[in-house]
N, C-alpha and C. Protein backbone atom coordinates (compact mmCIF):
# COMPACT_ATOMS: atom_id res chain seq x y z
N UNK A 1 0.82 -1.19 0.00
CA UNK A 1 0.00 0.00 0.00
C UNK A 1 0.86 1.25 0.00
N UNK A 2 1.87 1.32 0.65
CA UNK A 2 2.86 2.02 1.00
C UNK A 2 3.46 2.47 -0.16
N UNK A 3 3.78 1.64 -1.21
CA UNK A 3 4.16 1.77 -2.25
C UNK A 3 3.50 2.24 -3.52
N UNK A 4 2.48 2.01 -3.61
CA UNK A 4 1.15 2.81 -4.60
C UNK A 4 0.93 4.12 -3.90
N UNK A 5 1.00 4.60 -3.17
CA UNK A 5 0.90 6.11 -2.44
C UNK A 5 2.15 6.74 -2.35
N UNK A 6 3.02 6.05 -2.37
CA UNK A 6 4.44 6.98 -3.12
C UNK A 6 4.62 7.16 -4.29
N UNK A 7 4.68 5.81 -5.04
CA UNK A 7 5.06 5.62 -6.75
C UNK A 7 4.18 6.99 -7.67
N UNK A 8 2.65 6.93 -6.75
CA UNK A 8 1.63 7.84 -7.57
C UNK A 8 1.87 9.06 -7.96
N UNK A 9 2.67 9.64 -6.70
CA UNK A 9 2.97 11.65 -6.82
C UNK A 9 4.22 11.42 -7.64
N UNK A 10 5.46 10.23 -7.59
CA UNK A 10 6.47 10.42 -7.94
C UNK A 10 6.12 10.34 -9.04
N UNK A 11 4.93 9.52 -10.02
CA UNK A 11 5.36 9.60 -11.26
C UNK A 11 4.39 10.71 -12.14
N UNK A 12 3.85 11.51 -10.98
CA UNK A 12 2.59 12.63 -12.08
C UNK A 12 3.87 13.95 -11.46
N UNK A 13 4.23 14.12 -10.62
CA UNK A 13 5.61 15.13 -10.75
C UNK A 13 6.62 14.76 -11.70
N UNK A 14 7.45 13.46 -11.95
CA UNK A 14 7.77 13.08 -13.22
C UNK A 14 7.07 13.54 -14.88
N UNK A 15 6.18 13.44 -15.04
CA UNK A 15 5.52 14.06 -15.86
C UNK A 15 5.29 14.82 -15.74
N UNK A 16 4.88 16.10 -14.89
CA UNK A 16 4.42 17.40 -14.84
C UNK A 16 6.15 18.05 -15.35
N UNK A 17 7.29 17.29 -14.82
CA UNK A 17 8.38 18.03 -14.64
C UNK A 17 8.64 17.73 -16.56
N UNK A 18 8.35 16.39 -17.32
CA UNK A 18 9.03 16.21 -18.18
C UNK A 18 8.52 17.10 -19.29
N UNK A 19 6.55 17.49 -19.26
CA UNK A 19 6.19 18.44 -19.94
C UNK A 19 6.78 19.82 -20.15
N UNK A 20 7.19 20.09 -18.99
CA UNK A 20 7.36 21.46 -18.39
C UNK A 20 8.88 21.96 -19.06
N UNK A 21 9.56 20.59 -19.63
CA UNK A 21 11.28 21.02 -20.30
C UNK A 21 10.70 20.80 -21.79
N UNK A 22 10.26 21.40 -22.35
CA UNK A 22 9.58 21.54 -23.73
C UNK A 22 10.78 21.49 -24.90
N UNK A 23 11.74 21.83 -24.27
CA UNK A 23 12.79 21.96 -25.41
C UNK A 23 13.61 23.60 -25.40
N UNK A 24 12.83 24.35 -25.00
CA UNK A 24 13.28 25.75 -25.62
C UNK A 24 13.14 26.54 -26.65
N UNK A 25 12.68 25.71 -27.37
CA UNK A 25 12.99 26.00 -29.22
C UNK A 25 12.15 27.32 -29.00
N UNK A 26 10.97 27.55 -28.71
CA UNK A 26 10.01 28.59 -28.58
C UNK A 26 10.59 29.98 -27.88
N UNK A 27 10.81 29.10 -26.62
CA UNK A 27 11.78 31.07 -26.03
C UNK A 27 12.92 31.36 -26.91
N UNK A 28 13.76 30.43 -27.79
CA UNK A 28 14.74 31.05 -28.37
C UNK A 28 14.14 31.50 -29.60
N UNK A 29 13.22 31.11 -30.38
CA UNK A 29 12.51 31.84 -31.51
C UNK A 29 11.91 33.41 -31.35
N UNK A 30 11.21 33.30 -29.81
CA UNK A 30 10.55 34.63 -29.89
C UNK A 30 11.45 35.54 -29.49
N UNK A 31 12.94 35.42 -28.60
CA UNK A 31 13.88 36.29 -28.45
C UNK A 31 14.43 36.26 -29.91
N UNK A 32 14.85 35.54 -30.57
CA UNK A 32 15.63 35.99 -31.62
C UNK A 32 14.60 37.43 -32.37
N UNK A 33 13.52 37.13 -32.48
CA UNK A 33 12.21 38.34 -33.03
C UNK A 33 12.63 39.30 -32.70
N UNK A 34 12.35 39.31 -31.27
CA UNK A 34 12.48 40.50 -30.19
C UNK A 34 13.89 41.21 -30.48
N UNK A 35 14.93 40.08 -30.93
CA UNK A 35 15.89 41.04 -30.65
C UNK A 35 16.25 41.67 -32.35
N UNK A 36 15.73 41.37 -33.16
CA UNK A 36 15.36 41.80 -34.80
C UNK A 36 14.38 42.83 -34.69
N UNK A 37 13.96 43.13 -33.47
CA UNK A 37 13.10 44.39 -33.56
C UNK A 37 11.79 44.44 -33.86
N UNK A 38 11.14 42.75 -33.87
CA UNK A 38 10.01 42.34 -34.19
C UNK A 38 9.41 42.39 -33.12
N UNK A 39 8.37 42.45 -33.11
CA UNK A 39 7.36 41.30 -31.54
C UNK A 39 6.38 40.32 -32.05
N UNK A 40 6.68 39.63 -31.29
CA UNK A 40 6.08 38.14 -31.61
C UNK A 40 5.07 38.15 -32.16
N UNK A 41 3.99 38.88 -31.90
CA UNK A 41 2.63 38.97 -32.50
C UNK A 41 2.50 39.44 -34.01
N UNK A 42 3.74 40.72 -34.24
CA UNK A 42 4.04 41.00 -35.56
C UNK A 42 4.49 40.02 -36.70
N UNK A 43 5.46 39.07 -36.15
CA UNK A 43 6.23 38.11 -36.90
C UNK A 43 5.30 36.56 -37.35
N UNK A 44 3.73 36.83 -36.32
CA UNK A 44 3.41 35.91 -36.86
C UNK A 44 1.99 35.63 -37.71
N UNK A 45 2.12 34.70 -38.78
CA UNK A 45 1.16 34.70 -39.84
C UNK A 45 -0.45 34.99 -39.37
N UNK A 46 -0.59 36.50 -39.51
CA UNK A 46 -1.65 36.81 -38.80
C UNK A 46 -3.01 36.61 -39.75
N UNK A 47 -3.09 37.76 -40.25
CA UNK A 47 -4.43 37.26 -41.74
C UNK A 47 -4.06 37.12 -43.25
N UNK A 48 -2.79 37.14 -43.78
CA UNK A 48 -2.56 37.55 -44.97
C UNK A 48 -1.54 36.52 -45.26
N UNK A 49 -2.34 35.46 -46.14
CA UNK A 49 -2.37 34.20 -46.80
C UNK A 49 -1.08 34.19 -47.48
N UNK A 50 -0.12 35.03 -47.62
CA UNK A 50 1.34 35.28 -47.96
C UNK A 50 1.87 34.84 -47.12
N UNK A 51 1.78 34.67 -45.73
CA UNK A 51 2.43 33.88 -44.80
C UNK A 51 2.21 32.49 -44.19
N UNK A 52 1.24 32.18 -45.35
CA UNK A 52 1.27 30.54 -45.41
C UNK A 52 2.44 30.22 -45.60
N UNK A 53 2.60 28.68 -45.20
CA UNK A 53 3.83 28.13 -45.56
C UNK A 53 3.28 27.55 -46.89
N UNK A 54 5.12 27.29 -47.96
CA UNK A 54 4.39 26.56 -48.99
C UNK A 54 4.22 25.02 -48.95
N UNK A 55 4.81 24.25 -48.08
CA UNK A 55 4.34 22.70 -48.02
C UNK A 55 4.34 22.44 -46.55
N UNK A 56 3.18 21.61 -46.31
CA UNK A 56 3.29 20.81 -44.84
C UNK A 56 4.09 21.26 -44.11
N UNK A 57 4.41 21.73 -42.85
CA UNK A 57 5.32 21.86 -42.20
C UNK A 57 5.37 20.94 -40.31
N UNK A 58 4.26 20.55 -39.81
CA UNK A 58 4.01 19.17 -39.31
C UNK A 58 3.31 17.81 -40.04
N UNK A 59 3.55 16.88 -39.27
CA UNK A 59 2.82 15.60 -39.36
C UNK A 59 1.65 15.76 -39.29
N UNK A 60 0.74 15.19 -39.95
CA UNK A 60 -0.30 14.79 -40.42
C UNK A 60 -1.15 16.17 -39.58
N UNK A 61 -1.17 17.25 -40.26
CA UNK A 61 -1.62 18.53 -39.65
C UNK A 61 -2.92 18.37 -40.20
N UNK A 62 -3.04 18.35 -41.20
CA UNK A 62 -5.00 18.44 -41.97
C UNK A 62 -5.94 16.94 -40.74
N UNK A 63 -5.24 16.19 -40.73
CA UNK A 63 -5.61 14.97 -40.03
C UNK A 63 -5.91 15.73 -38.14
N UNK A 64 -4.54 16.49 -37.64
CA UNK A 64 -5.17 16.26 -36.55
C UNK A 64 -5.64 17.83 -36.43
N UNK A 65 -5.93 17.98 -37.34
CA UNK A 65 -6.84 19.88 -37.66
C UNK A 65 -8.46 19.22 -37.58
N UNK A 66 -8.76 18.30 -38.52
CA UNK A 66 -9.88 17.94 -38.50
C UNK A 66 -10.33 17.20 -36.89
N UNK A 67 -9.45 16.65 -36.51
CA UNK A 67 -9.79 15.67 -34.87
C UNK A 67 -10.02 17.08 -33.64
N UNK A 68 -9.21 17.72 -33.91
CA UNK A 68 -9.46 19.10 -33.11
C UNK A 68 -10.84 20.11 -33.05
N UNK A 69 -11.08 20.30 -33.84
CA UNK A 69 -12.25 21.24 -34.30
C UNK A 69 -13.35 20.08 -34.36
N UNK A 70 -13.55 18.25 -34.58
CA UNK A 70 -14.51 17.94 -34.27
C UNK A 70 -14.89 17.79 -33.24
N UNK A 71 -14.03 17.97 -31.88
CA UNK A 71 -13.92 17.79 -31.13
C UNK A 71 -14.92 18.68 -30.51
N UNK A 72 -14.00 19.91 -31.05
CA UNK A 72 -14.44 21.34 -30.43
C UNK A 72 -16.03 21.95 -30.54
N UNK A 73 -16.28 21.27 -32.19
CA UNK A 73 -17.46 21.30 -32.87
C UNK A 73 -18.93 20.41 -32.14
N UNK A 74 -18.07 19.29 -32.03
CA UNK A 74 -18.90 18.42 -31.03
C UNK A 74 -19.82 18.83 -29.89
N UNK A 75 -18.34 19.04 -29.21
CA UNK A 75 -19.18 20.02 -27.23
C UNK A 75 -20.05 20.87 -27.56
N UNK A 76 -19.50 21.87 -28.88
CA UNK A 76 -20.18 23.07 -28.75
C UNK A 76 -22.09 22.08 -28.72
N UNK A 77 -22.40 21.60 -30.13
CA UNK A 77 -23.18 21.01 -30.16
C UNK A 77 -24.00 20.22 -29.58
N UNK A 78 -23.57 19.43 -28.78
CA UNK A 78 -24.22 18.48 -27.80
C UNK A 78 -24.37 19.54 -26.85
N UNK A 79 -23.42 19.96 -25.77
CA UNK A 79 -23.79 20.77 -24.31
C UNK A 79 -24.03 22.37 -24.56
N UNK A 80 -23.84 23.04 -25.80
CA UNK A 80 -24.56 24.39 -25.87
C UNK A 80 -25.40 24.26 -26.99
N UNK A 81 -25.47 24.02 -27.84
CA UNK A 81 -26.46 24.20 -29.07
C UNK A 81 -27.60 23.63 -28.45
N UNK A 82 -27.54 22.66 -28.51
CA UNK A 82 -29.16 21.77 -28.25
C UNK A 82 -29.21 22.15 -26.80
N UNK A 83 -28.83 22.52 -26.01
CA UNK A 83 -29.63 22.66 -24.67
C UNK A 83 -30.05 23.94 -24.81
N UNK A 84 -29.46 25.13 -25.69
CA UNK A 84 -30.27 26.11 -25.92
C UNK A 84 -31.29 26.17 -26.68
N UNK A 85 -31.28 25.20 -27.59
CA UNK A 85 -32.48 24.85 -28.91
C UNK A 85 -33.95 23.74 -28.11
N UNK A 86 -33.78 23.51 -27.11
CA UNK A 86 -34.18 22.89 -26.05
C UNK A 86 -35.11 23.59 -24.97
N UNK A 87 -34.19 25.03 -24.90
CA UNK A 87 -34.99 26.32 -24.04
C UNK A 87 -34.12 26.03 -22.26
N UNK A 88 -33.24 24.84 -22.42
CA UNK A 88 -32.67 24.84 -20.90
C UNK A 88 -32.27 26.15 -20.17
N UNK A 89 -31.24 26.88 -21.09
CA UNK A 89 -30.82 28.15 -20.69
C UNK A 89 -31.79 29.14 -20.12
N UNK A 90 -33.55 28.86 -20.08
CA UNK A 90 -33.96 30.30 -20.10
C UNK A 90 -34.60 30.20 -18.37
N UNK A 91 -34.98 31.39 -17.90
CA UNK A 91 -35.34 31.87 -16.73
C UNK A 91 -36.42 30.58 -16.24
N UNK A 92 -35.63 30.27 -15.04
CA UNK A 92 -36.66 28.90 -14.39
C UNK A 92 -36.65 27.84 -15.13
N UNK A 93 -36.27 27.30 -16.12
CA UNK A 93 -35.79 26.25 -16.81
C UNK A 93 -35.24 24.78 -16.26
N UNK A 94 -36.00 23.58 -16.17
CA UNK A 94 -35.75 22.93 -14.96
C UNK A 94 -34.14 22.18 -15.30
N UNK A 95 -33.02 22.22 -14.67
CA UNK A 95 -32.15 21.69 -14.77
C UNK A 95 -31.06 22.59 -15.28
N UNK A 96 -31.71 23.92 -15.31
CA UNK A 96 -30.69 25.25 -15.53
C UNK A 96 -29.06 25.01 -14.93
N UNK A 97 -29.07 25.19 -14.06
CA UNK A 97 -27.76 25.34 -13.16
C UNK A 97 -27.25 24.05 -13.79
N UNK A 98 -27.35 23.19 -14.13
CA UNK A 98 -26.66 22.07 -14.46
C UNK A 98 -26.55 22.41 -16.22
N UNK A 99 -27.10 22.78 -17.13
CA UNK A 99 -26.87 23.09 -18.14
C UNK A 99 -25.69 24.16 -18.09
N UNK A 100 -26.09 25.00 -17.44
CA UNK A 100 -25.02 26.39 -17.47
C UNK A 100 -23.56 25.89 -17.20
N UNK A 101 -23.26 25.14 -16.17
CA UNK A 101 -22.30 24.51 -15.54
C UNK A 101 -21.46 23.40 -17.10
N UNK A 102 -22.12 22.32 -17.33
CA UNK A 102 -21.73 21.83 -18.66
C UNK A 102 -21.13 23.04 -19.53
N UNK A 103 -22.57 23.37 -20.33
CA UNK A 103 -21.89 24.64 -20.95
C UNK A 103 -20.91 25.54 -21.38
N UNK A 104 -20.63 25.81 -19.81
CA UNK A 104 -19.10 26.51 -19.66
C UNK A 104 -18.10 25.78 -19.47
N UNK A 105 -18.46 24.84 -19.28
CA UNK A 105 -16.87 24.07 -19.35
C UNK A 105 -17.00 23.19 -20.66
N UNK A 106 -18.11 22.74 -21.54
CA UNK A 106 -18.07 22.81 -23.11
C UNK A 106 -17.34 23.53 -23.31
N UNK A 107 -17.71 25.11 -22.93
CA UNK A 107 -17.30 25.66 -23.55
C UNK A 107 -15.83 26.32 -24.04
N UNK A 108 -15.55 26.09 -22.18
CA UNK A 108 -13.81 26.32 -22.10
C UNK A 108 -13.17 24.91 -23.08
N UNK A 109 -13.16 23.47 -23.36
CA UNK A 109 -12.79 22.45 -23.80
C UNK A 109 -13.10 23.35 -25.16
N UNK A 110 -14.11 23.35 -25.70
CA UNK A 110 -14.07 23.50 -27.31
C UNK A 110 -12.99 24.61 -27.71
N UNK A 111 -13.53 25.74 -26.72
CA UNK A 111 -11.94 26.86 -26.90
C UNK A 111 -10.77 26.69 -26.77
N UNK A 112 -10.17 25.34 -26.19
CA UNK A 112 -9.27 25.09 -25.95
C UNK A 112 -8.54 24.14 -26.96
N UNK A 113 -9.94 23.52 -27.81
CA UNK A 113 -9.42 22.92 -28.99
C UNK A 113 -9.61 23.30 -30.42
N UNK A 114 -10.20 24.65 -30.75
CA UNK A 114 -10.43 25.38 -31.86
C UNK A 114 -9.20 26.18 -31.40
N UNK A 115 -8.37 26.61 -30.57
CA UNK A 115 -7.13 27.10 -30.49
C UNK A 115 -5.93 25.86 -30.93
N UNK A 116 -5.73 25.13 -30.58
CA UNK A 116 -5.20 23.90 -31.14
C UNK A 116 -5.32 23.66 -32.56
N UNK A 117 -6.23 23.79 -32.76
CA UNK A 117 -6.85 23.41 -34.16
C UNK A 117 -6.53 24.93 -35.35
N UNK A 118 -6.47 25.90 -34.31
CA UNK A 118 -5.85 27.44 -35.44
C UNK A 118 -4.79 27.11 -35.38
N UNK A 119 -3.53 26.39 -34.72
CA UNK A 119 -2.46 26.47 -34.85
C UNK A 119 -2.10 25.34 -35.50
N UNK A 120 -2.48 24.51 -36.02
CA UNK A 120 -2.15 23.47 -36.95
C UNK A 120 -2.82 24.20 -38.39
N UNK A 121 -3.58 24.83 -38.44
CA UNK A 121 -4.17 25.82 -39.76
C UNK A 121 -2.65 26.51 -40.09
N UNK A 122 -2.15 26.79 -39.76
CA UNK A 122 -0.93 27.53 -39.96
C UNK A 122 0.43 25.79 -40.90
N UNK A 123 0.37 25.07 -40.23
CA UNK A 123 0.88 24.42 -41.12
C UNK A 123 0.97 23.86 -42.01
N UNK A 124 -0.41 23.93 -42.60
CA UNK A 124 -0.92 23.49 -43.84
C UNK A 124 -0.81 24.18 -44.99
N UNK A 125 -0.16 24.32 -46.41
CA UNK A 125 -1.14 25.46 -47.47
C UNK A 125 -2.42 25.94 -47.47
N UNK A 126 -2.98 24.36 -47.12
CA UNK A 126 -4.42 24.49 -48.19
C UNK A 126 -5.11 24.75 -47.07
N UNK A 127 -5.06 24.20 -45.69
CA UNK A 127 -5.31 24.74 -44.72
C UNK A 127 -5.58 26.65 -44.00
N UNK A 128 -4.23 27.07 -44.32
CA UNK A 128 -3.83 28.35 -44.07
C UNK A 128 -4.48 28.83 -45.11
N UNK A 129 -4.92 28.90 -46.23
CA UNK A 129 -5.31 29.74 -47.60
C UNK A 129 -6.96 29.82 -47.18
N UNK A 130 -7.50 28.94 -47.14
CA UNK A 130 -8.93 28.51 -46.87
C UNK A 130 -9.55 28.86 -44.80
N UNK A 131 -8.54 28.50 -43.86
CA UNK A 131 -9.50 28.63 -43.08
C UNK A 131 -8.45 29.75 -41.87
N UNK A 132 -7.60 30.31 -41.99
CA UNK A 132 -7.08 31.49 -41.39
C UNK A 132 -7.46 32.46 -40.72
N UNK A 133 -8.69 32.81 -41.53
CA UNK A 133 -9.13 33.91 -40.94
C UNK A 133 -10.79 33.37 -40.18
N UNK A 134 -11.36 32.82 -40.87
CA UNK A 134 -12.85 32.32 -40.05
C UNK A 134 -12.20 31.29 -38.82
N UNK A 135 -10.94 30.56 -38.69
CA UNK A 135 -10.95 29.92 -37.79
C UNK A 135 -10.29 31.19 -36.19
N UNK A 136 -9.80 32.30 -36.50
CA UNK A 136 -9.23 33.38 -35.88
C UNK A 136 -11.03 33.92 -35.10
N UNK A 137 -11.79 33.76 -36.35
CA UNK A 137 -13.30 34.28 -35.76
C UNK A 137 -13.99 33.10 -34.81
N UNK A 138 -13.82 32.29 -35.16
CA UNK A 138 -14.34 31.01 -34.28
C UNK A 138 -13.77 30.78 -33.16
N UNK A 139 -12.46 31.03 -33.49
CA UNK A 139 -11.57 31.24 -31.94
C UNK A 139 -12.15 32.45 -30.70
N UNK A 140 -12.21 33.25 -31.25
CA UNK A 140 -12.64 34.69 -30.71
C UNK A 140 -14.08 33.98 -29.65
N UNK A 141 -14.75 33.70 -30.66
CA UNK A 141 -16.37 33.42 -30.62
C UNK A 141 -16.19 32.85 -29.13
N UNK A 142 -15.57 31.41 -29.66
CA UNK A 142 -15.46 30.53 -28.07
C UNK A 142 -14.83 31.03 -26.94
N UNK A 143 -14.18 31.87 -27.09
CA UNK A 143 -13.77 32.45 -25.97
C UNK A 143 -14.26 33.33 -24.95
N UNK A 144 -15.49 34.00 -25.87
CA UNK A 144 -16.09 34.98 -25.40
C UNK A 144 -17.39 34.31 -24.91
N UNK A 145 -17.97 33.15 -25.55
CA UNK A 145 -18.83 32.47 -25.12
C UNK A 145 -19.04 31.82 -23.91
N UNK A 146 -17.74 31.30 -23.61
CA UNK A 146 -17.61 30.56 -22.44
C UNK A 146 -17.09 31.46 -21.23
N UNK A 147 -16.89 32.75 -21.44
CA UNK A 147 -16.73 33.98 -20.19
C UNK A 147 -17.80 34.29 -20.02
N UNK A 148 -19.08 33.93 -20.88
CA UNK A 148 -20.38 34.51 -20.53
C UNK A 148 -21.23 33.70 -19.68
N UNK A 149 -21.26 31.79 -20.29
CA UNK A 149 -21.23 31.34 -19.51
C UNK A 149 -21.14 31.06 -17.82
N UNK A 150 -19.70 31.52 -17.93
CA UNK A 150 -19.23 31.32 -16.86
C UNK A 150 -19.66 32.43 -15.39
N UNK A 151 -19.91 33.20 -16.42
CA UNK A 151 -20.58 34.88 -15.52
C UNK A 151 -22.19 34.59 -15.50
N UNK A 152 -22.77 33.66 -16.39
CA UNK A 152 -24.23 33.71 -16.05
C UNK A 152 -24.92 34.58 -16.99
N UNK A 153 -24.21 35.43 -17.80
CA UNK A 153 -24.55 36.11 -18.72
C UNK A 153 -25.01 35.86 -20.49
N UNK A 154 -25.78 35.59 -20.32
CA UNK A 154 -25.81 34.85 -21.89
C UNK A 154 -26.80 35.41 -22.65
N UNK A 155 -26.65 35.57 -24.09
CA UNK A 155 -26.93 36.30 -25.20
C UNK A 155 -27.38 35.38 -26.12
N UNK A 156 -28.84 35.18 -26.19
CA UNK A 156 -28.87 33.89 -26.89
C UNK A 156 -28.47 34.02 -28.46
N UNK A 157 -27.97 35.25 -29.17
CA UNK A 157 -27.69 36.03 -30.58
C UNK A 157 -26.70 35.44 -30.54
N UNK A 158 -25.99 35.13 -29.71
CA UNK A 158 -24.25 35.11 -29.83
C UNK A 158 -24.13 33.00 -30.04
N UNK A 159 -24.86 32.65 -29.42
CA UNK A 159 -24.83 31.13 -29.86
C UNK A 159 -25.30 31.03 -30.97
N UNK A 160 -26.46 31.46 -31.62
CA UNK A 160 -26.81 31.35 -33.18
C UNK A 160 -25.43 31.87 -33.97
N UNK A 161 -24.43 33.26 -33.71
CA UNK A 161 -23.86 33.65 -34.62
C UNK A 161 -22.86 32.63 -34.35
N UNK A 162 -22.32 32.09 -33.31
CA UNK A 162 -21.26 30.82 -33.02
C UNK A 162 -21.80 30.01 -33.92
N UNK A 163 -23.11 29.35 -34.13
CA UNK A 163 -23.26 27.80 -35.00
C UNK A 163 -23.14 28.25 -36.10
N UNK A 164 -23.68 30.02 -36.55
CA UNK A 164 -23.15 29.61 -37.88
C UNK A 164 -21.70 29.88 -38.16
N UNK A 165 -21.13 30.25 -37.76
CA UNK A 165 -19.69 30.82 -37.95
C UNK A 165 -18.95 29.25 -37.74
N UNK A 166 -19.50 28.21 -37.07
CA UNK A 166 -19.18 27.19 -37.01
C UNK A 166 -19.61 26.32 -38.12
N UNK A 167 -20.10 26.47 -39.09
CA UNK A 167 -21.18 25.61 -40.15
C UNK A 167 -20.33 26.19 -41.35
N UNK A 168 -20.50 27.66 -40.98
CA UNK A 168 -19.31 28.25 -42.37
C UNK A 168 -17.63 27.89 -42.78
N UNK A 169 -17.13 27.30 -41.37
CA UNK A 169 -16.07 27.02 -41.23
C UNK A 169 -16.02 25.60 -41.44
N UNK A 170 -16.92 24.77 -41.32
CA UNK A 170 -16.73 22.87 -41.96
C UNK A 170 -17.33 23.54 -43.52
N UNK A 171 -18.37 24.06 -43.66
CA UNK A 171 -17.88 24.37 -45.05
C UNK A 171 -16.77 24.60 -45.76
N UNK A 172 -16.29 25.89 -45.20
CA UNK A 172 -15.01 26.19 -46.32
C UNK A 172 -13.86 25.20 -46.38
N UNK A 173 -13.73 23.91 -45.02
CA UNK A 173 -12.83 23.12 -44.92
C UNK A 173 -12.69 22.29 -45.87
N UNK A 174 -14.12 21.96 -45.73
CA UNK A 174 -14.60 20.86 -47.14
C UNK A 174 -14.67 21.11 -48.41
N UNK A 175 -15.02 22.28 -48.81
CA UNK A 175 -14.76 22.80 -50.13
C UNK A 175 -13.85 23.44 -50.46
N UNK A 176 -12.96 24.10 -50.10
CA UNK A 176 -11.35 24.54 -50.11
C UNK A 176 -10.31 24.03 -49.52
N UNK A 177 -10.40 23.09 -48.41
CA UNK A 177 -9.41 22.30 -47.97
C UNK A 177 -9.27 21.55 -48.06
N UNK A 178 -10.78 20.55 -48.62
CA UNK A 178 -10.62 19.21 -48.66
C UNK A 178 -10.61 18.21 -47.54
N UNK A 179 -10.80 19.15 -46.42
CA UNK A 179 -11.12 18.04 -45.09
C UNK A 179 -11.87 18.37 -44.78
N UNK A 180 -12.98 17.17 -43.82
CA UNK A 180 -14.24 16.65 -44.17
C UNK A 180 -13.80 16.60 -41.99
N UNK A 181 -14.62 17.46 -41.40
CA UNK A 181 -14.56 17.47 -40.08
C UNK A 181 -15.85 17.10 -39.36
N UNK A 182 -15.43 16.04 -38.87
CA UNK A 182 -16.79 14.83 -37.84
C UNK A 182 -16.90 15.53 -36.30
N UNK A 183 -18.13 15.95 -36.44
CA UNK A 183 -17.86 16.17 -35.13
C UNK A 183 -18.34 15.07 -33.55
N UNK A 184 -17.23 15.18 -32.94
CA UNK A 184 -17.42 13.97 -31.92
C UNK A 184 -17.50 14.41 -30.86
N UNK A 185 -18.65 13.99 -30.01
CA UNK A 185 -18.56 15.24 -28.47
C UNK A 185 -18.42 14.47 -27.77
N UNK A 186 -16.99 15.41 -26.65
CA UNK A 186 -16.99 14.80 -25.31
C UNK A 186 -17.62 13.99 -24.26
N UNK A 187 -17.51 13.24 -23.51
CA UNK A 187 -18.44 13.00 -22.75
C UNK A 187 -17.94 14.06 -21.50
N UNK A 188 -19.42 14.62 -20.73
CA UNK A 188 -19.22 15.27 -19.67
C UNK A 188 -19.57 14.77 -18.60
N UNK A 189 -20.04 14.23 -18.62
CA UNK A 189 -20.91 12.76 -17.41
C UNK A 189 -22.40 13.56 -16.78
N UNK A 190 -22.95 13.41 -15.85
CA UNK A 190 -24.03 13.84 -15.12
C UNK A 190 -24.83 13.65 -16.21
């Protein structure tokens, strides 16, 4: 027993410690910027499809672009779309507090993987040409969605303009990128 209650912390501090040595490569990229007189935010491929790369620049990026955003696409869908298309969200609504609660933490997970999912957009051509800028808006969206959430504050305008800004974006994937994004939702339990 003695031994499963030690081994346990030693090996999630082992891992917390092995994540945590990333390599460097990143602080020495954004100082080299900094010290070229750039800032990081300037130097990087912000909306203007000239700063696509011209071939692949990770592993199977369109592959785990699409697993990301179905992901993200998913939560949104299952724990905010339909429980608002449902009427859960509204004043006295039985099982409110438990919708809201999901919700926002849908909502933080999907933001956390439509950010994932913009930064693999960047390594693609066909990726970066096609979804750059609506995935920068979808990013935005979730972010702001799930602070509202989280405050209790909710706008039911702003989830309609999220699904479609989300509907426009598996569009343009599929017809300009060529990837075809499933969306698969989390389980949240309760």
């Amino acid at each position: 027993m003695f031994r499963k209650v030690l081994v346990l912390p030693v090996l999630l501090l082992t891992l917390v410690g092995a994540s945590a040595c990333g390599g460097g490569k990143k602080a020495d990229d954004s100082s080299a910027r900094v010290a070229a007189g750039r800032s990081p935010a300037a130097s990087s491929p912000a909306a203007s499809p000239s700063s696509c790369p011209t071939s692949t620049t990770k592993h199977f990026a369109k592959t785990r672009f699409a697993a990301d955003a179905g992901l993200a696409f998913g939560a949104f869908h299952r724990y905010i779309w339909n429980p608002y298309q449902a009427g859960s969200f509204k004043q006295g609504a039985n099982g409110r507090t438990k919708a809201f609660a999901k919700a926002a933490a849908a909502g933080l997970f999907a933001a956390n993987r439509v950010n994932a999912a913009r930064k693999l957009i960047g390594a693609d051509p066909k990726l970066c040409k096609a979804l750059k800028v609506p995935a920068e808006k979808v990013s935005a969206m979730f972010g702001s969605l799930a602070g509202k959430f989280k405050s209790g504050q909710l706008d039911p305008s702003e989830i309609g303009s999220v699904g479609s800004a989300i509907d426009g974006m598996k569009s343009n994937a599929k017809n300009q990128a060529g990837t075809n994004i499933t969306e698969k939702a989390p389980n949240l339990g309760g």
